[in-house]
Structure formats: C-alpha cells, structure tokens
N, C-alpha and C. Protein backbone atom coordinates (compact mmCIF):
# COMPACT_ATOMS: atom_id res chain seq x y z
N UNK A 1 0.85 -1.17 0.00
CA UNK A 1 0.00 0.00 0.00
C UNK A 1 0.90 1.23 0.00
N UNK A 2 0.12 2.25 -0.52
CA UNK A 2 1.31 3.45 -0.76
C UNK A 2 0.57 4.79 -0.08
N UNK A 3 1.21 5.23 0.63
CA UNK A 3 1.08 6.29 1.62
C UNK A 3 1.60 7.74 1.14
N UNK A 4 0.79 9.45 0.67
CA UNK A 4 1.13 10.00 0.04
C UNK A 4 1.06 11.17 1.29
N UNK A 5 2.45 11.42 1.27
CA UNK A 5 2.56 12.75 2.84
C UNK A 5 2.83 14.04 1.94
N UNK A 6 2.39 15.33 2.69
CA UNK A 6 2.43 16.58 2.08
C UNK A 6 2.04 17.16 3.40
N UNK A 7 2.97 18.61 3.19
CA UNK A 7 2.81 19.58 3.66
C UNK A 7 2.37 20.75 3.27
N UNK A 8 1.29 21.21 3.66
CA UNK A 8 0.46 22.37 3.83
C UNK A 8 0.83 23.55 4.37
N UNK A 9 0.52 24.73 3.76
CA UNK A 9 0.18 26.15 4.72
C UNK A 9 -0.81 25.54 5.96
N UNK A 10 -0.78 26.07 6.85
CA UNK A 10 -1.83 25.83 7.86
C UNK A 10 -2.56 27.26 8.03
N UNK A 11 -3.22 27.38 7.24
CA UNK A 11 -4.32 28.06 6.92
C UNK A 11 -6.18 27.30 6.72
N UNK A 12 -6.82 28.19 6.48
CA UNK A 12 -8.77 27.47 6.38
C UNK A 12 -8.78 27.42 5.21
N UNK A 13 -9.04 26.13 4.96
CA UNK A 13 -9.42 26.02 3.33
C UNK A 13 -8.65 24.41 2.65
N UNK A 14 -7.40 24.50 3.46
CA UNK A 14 -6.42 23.80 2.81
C UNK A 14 -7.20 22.48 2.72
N UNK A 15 -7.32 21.90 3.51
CA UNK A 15 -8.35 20.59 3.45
C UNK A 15 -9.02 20.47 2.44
N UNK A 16 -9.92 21.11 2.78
CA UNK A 16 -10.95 21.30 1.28
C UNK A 16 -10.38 21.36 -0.02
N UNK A 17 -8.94 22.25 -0.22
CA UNK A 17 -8.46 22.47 -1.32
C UNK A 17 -7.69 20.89 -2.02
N UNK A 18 -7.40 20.35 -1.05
CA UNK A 18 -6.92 19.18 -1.31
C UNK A 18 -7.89 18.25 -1.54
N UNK A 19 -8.89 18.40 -0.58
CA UNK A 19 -9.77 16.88 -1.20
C UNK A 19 -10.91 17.18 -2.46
N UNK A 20 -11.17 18.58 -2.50
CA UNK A 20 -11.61 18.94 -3.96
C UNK A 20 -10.25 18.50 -5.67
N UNK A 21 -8.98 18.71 -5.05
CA UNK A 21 -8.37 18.59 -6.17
C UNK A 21 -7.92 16.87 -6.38
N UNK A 22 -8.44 16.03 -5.22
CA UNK A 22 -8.83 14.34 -5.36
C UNK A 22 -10.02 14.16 -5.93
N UNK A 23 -10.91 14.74 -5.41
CA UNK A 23 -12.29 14.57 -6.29
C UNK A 23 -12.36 14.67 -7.04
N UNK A 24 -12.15 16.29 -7.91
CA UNK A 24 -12.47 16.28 -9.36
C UNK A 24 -11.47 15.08 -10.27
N UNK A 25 -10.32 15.07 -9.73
CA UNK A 25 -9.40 13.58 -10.42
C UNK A 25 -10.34 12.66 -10.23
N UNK A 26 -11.42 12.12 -9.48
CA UNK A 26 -11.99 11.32 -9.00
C UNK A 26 -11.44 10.55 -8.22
N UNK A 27 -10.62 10.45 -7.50
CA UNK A 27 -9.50 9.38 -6.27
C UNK A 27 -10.59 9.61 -5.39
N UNK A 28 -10.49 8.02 -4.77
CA UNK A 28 -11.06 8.20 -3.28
C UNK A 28 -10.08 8.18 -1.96
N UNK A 29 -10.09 9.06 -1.17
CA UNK A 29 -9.20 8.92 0.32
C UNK A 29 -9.92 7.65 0.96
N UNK A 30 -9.43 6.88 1.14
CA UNK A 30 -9.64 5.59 2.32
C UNK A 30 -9.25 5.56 3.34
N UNK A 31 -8.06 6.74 3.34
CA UNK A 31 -7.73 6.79 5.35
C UNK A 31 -6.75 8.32 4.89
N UNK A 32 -7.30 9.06 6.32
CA UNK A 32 -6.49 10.09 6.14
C UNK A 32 -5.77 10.62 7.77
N UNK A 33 -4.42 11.27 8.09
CA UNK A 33 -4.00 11.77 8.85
C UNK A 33 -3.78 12.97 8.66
N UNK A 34 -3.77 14.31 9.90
CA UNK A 34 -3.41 15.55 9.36
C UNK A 34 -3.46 15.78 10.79
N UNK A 35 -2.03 16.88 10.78
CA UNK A 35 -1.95 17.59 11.91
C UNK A 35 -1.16 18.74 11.97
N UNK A 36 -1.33 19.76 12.60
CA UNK A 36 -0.73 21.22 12.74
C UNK A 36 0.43 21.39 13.42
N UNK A 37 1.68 22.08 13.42
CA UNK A 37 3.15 22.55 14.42
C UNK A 37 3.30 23.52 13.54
N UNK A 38 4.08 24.32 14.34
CA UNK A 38 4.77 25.51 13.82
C UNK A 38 4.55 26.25 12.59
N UNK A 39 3.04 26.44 12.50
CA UNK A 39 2.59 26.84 10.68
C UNK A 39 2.64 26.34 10.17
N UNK A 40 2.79 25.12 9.91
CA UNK A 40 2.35 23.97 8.54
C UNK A 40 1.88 22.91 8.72
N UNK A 41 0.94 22.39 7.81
CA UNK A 41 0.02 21.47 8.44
C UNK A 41 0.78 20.41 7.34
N UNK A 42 0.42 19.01 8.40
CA UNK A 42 1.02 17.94 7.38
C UNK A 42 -0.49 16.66 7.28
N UNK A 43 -0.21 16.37 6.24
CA UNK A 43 -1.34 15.47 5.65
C UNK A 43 -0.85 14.13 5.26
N UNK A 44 -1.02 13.10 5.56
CA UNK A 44 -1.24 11.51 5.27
C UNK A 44 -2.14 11.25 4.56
N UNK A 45 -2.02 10.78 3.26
CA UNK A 45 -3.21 9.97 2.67
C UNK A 45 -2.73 8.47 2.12
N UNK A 46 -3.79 7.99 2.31
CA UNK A 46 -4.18 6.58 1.57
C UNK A 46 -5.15 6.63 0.46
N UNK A 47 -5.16 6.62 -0.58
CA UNK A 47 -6.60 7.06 -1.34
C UNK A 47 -6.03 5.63 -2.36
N UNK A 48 -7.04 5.63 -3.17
CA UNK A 48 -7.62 4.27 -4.15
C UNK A 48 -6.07 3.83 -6.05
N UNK A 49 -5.53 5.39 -5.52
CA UNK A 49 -5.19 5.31 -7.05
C UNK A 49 -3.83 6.61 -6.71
N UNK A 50 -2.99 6.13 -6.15
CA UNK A 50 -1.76 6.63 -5.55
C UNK A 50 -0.60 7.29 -6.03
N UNK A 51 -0.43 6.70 -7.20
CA UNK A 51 0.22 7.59 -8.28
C UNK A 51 -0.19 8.61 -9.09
N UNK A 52 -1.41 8.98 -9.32
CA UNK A 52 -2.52 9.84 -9.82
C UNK A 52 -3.27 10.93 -8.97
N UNK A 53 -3.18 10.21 -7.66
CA UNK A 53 -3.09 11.48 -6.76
C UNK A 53 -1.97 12.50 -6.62
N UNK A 54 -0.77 11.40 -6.38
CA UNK A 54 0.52 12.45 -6.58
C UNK A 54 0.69 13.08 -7.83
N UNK A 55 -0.07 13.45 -8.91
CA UNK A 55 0.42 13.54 -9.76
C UNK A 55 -0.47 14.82 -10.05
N UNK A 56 -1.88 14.50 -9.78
CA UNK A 56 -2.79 15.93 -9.23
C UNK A 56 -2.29 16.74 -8.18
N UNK A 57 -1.78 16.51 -7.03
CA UNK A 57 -1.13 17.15 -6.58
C UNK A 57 0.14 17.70 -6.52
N UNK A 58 0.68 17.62 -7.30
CA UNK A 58 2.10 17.87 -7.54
C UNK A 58 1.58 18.77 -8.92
N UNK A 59 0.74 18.53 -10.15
CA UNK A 59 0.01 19.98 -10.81
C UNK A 59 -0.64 21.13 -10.42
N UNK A 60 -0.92 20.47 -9.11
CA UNK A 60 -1.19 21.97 -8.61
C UNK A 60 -0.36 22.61 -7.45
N UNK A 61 0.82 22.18 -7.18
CA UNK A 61 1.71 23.21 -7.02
C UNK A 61 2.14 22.35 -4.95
N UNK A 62 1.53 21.36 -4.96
CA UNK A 62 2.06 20.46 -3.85
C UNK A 62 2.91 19.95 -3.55
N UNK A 63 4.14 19.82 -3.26
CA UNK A 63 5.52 19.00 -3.16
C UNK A 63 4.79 18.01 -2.37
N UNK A 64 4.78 16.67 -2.46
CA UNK A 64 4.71 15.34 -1.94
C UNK A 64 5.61 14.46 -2.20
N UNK A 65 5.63 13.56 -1.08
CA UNK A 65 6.06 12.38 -1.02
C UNK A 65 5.35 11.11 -1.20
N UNK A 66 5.79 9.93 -1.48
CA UNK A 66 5.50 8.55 -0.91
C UNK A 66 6.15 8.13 -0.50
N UNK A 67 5.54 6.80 0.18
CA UNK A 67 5.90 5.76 0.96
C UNK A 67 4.89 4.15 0.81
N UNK A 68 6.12 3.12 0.56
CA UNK A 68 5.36 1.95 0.93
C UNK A 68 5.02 2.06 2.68
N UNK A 69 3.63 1.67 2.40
CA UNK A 69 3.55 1.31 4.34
C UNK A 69 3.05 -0.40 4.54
N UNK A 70 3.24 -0.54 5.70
CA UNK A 70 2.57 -1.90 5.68
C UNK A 70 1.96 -2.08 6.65
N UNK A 71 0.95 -2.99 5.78
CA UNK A 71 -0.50 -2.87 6.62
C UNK A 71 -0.70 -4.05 7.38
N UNK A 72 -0.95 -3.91 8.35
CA UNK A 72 -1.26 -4.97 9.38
C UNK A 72 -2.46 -5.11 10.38
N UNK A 73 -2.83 -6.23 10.64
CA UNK A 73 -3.82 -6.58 11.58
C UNK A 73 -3.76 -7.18 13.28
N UNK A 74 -4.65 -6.18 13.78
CA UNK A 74 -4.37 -6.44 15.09
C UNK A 74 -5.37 -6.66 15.27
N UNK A 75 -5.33 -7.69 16.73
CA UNK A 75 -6.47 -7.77 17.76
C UNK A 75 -6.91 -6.26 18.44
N UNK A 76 -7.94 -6.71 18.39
CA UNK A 76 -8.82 -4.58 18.68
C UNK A 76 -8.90 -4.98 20.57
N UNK A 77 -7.69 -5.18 20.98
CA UNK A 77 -7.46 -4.82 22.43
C UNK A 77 -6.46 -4.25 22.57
N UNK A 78 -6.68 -3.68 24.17
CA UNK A 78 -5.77 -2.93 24.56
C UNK A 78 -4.19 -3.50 24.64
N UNK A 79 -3.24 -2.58 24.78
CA UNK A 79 -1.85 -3.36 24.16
C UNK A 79 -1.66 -4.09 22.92
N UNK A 80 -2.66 -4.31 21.90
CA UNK A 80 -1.88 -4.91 20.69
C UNK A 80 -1.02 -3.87 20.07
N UNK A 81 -1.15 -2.76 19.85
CA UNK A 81 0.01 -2.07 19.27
C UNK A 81 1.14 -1.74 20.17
N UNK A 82 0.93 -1.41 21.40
CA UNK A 82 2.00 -1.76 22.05
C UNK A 82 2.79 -2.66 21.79
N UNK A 83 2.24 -4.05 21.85
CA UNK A 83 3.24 -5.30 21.29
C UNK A 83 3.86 -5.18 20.30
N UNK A 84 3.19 -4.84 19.18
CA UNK A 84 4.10 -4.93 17.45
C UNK A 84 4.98 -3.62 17.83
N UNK A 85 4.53 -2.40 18.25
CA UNK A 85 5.62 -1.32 18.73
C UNK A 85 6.27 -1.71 19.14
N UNK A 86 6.51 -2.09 20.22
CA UNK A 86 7.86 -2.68 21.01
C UNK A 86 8.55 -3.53 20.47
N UNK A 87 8.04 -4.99 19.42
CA UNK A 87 8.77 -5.89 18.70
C UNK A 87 9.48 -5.30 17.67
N UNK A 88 8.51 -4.39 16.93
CA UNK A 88 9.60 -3.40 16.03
C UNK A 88 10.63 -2.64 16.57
N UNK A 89 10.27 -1.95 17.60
CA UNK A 89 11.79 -1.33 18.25
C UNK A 89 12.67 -2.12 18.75
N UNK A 90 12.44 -2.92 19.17
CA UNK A 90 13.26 -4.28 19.99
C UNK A 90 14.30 -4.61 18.61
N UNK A 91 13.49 -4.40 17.48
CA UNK A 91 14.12 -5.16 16.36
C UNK A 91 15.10 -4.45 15.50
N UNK A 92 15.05 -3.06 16.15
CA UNK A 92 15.73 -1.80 15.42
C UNK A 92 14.77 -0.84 14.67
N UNK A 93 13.68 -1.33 14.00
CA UNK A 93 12.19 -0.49 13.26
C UNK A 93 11.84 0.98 13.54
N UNK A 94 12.29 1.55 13.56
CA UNK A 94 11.70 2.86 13.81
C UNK A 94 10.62 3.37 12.90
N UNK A 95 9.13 3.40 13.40
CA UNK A 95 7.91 3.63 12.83
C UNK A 95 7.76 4.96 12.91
N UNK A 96 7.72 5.69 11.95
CA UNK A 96 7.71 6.68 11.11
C UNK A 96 6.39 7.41 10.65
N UNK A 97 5.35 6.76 10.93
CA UNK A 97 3.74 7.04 10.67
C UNK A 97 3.03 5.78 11.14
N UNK A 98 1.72 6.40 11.39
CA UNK A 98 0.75 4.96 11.48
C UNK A 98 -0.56 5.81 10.93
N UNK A 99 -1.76 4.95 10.51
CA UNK A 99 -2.49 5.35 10.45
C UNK A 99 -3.70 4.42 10.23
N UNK A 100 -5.00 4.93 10.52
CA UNK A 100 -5.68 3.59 11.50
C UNK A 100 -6.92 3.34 9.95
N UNK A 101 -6.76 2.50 9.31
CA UNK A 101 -7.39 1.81 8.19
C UNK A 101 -9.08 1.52 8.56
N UNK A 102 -9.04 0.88 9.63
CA UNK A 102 -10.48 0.36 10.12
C UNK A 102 -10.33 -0.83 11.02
N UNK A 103 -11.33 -0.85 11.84
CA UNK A 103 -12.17 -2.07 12.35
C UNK A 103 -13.01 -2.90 12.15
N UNK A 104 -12.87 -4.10 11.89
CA UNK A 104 -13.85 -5.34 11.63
C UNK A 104 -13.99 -6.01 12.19
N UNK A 105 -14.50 -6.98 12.70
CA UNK A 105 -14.37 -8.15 13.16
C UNK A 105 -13.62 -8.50 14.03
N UNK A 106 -13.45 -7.28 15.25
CA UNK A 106 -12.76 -7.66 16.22
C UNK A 106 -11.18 -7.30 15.93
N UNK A 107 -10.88 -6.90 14.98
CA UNK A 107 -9.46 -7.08 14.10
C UNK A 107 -9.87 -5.21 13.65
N UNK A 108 -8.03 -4.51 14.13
CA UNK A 108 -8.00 -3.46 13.31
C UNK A 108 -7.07 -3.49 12.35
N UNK A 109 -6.82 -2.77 11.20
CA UNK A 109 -5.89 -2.73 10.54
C UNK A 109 -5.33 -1.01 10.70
N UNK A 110 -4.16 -1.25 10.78
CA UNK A 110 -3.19 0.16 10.72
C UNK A 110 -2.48 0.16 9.77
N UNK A 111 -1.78 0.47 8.72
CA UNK A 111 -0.60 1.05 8.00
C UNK A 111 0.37 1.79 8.65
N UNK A 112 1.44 0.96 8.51
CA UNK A 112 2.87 1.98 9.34
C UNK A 112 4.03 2.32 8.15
N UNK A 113 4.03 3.23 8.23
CA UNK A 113 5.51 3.69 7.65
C UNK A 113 6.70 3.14 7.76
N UNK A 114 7.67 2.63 7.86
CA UNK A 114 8.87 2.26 8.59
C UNK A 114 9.92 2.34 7.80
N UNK A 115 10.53 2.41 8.47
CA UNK A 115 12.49 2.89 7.89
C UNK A 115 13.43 1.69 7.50
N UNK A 116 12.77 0.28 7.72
CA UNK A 116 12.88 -1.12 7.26
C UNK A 116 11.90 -1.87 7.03
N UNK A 117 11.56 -2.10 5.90
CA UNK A 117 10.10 -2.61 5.47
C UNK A 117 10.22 -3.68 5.16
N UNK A 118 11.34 -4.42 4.75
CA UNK A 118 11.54 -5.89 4.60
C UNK A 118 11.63 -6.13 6.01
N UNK A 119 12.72 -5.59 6.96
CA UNK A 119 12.85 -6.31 8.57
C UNK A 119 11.16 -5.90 9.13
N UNK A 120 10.56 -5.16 8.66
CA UNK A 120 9.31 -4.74 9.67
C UNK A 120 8.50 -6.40 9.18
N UNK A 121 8.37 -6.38 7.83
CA UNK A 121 7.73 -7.17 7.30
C UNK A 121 7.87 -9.25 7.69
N UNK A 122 9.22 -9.63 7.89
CA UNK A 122 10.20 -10.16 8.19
C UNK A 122 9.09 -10.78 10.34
N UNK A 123 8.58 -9.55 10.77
CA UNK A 123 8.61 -9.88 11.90
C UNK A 123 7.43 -9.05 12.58
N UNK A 124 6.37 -9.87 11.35
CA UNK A 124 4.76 -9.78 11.48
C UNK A 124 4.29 -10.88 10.83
C-alpha cells in the first residue's frame, strides 16, 4: 500500500483544497492523517489510485512524497500495538507514521511507515 505525505500552509481552506483537487481527479481517500506545528500542516493519505493522486497534486503546485507502508492486523485490544511497537523497536524499526485503516471483526488494521520494510515485514 502506498502512503502519500504533504505539507500544507496551515491556513482554512487547505483541506478542502486538497480533497476537492482528489475529487475532481476522482481518487477516493480511504484513510487520512493531518496535523498542525509551527505553521504547517502535514497530511497523510491513503486514497484508491496513488500515483494519480501524486500527480494531481504535484500539478497543482504540492511537493509530496511517498511511501510503501505496511499494513497490518491487530487484535482490537488494549496493548496490541504496544506489542508490534515494542517488537519493532526491539528489532531496530523505527515507525515513522501509522495510520488507522479500520475495524472489523474484532481485528484493526493500521498502515505503518517504517524505515525497514523488509525487517518490519520479516517480523509480522
């Protein structure tokens, strides 16, 4: 799965300006992160069609990134991410993003970023 990060003015509007310029591309967001520091807001997306988002956004004047993330399933109790957190750090992993996909069936899925994606992968 591919994870598309950008930084924003942190100004009113920006949101909107971004998920209007996914829409009219027609992309759908399937999971999104965003948060504010020091005047610039930063944005996480997951949307349907990942290269085409970056590509609308980067025409209209967005510097972005990607990232493979990997997606995983947890038991929807307390401490399961604790556990895979700690096994990844234990393991050297330094997780870099997360972001929370959904709940089903007792089972959540997150997407993490990580700075070793074969060792993250390797020891899940």
């Amino acid at each position: 799965m591919i994870q598309i990060d950008l930084e924003v003015p942190d100004r009113p509007g920006e949101l909107a300006k971004l998920a209007a310029i996914l829409g009219d591309a027609g992309i759908n967001i399937d999971a999104i992160g965003a948060e504010s520091a020091g005047g610039r807001s930063y944005v996480s997306l997951i949307v349907n069609q990942p290269m085409q988002a970056r590509e609308a956004m980067m025409k209209s004047g967005y510097a972005c990134s990607t990232r493979t993330v990997l997606v995983v399933r947890l038991d929807d109790k307390p401490g399961a991410l604790a556990a895979l957190a700690r096994k990844l750090g234990d393991a050297g992993v330094d997780v870099v993003s997360a972001i929370h996909l959904g709940t089903v069936g007792g089972h959540a899925q997150v997407a993490l970023g990580v700075d070793n994606l074969e060792r993250a992968r390797s020891l899940v």
